[in-house]
C-alpha atoms as a PDB file:
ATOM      1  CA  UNK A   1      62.057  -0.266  28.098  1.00  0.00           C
ATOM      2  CA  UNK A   2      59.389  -0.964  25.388  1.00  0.00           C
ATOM      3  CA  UNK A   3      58.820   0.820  22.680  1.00  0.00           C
ATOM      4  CA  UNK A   4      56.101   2.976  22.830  1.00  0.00           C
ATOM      5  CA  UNK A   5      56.242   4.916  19.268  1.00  0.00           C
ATOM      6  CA  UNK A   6      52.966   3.024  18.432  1.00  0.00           C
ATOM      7  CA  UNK A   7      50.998   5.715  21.391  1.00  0.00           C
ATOM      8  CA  UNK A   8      51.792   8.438  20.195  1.00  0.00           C
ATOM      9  CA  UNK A   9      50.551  10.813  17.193  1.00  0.00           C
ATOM     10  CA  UNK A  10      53.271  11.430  14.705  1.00  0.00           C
ATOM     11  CA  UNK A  11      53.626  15.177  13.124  1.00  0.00           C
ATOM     12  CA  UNK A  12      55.819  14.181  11.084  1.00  0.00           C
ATOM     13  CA  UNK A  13      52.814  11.804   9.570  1.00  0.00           C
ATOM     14  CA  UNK A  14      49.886  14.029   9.948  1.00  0.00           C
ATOM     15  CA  UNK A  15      52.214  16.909   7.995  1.00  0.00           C
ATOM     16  CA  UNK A  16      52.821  14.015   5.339  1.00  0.00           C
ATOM     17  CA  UNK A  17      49.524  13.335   4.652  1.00  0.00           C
ATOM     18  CA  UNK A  18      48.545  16.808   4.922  1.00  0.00           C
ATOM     19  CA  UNK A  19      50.977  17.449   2.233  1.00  0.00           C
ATOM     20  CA  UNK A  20      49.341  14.521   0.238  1.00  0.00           C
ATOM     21  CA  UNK A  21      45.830  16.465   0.768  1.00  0.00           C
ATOM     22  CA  UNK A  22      47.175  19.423  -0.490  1.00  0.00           C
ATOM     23  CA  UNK A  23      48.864  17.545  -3.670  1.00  0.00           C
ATOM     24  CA  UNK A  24      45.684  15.985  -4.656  1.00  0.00           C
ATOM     25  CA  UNK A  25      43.754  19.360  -4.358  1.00  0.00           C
ATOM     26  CA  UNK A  26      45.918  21.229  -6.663  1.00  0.00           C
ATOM     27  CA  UNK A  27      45.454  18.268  -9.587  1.00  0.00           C
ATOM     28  CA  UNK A  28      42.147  18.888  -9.440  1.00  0.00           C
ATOM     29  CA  UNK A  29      42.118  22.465  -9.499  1.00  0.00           C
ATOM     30  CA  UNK A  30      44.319  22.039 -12.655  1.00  0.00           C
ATOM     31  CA  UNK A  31      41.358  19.568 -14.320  1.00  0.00           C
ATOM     32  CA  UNK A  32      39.722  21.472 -17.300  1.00  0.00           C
ATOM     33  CA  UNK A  33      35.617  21.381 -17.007  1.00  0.00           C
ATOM     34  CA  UNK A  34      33.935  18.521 -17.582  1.00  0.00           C
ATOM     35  CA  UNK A  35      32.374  18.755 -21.524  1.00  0.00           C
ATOM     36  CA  UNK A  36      29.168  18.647 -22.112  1.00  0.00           C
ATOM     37  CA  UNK A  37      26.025  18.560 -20.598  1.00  0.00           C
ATOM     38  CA  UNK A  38      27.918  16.646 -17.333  1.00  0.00           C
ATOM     39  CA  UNK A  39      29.699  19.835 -17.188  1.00  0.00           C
ATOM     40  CA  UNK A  40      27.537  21.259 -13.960  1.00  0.00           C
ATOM     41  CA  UNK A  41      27.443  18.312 -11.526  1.00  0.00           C
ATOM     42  CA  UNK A  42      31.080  16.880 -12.132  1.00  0.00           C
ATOM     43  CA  UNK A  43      32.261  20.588 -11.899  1.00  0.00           C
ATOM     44  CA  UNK A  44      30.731  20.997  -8.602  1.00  0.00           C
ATOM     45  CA  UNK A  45      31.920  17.913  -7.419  1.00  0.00           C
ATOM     46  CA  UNK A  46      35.256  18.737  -8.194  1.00  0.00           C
ATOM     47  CA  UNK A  47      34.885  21.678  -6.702  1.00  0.00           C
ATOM     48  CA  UNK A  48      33.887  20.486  -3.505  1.00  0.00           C
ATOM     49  CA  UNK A  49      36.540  17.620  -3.422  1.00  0.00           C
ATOM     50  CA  UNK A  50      38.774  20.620  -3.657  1.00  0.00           C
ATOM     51  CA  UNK A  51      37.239  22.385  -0.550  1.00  0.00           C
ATOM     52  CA  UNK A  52      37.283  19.132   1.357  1.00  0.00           C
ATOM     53  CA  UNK A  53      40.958  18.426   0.783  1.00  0.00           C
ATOM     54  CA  UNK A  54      41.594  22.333   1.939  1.00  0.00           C
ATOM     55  CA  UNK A  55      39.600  21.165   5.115  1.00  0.00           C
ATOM     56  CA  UNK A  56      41.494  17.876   5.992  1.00  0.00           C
ATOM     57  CA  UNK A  57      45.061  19.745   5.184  1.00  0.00           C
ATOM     58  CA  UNK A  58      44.124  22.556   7.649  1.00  0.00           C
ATOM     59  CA  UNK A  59      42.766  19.883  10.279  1.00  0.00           C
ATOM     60  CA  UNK A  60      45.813  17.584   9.834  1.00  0.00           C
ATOM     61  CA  UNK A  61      48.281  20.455  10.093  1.00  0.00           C
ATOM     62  CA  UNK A  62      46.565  21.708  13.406  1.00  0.00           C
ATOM     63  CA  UNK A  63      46.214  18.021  14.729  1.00  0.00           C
ATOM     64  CA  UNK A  64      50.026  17.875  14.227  1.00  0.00           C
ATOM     65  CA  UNK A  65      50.878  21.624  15.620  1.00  0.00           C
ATOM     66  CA  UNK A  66      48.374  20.436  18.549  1.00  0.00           C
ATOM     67  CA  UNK A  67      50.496  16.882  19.309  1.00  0.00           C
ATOM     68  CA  UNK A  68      54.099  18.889  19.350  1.00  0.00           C
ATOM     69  CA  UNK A  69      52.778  21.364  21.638  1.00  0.00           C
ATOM     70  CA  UNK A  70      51.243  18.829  23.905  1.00  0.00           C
ATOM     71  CA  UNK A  71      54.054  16.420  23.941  1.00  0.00           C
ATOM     72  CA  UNK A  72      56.235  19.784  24.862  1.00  0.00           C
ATOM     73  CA  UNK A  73      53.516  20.745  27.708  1.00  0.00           C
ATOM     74  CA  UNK A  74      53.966  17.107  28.740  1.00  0.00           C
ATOM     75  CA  UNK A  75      57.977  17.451  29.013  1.00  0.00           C
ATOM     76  CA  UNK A  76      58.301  20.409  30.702  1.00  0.00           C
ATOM     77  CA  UNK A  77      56.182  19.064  33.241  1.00  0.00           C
ATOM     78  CA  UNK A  78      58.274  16.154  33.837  1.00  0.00           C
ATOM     79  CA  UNK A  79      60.891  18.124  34.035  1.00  0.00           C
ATOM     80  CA  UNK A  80      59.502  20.429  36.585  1.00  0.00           C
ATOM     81  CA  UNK A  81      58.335  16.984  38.850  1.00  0.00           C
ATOM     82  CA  UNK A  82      62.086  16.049  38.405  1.00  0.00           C
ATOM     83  CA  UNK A  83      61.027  13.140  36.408  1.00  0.00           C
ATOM     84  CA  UNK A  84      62.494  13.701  33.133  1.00  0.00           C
ATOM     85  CA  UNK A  85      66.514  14.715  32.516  1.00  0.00           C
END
């Protein structure tokens, strides 16, 4: 039988890198303001780097839920057409 890992989605993965978004989101909520007259515009930026990396956490973590609970949807199908055991 070949090995067919490479066709499926991975939660394990997409929880990884949500993890990773999350990480990156709380350095930069840690990052003092910007000095100066830059202060405005690389604030914002920051700010919405930090919203965007909320957004692609919540979006990885509900791709993965999504993926578990259609590979289990998938299974106990099989199971019900007799073709899994």
């Amino acid at each position: 039988m070949e090995d067919d890992r490479g066709m499926h989605l991975r939660p394990d993965r997409l929880r990884a890198h949500a993890a990773d978004a999350a990480d990156m989101a709380e350095a930069l909520a840690k990052l003092e303001r910007a000095p100066g007259p830059a202060a405005e515009p690389v604030d914002t930026a920051v700010t919405r780097a930090r919203r965007e990396l909320a957004e692609i956490e919540a979006a990885l973590r509900g791709a993965a839920a999504a993926v578990e609970a259609a590979e289990h949807t998938a299974v106990d199908a099989l199971r019900r057409a007799g073709g899994a055991r």
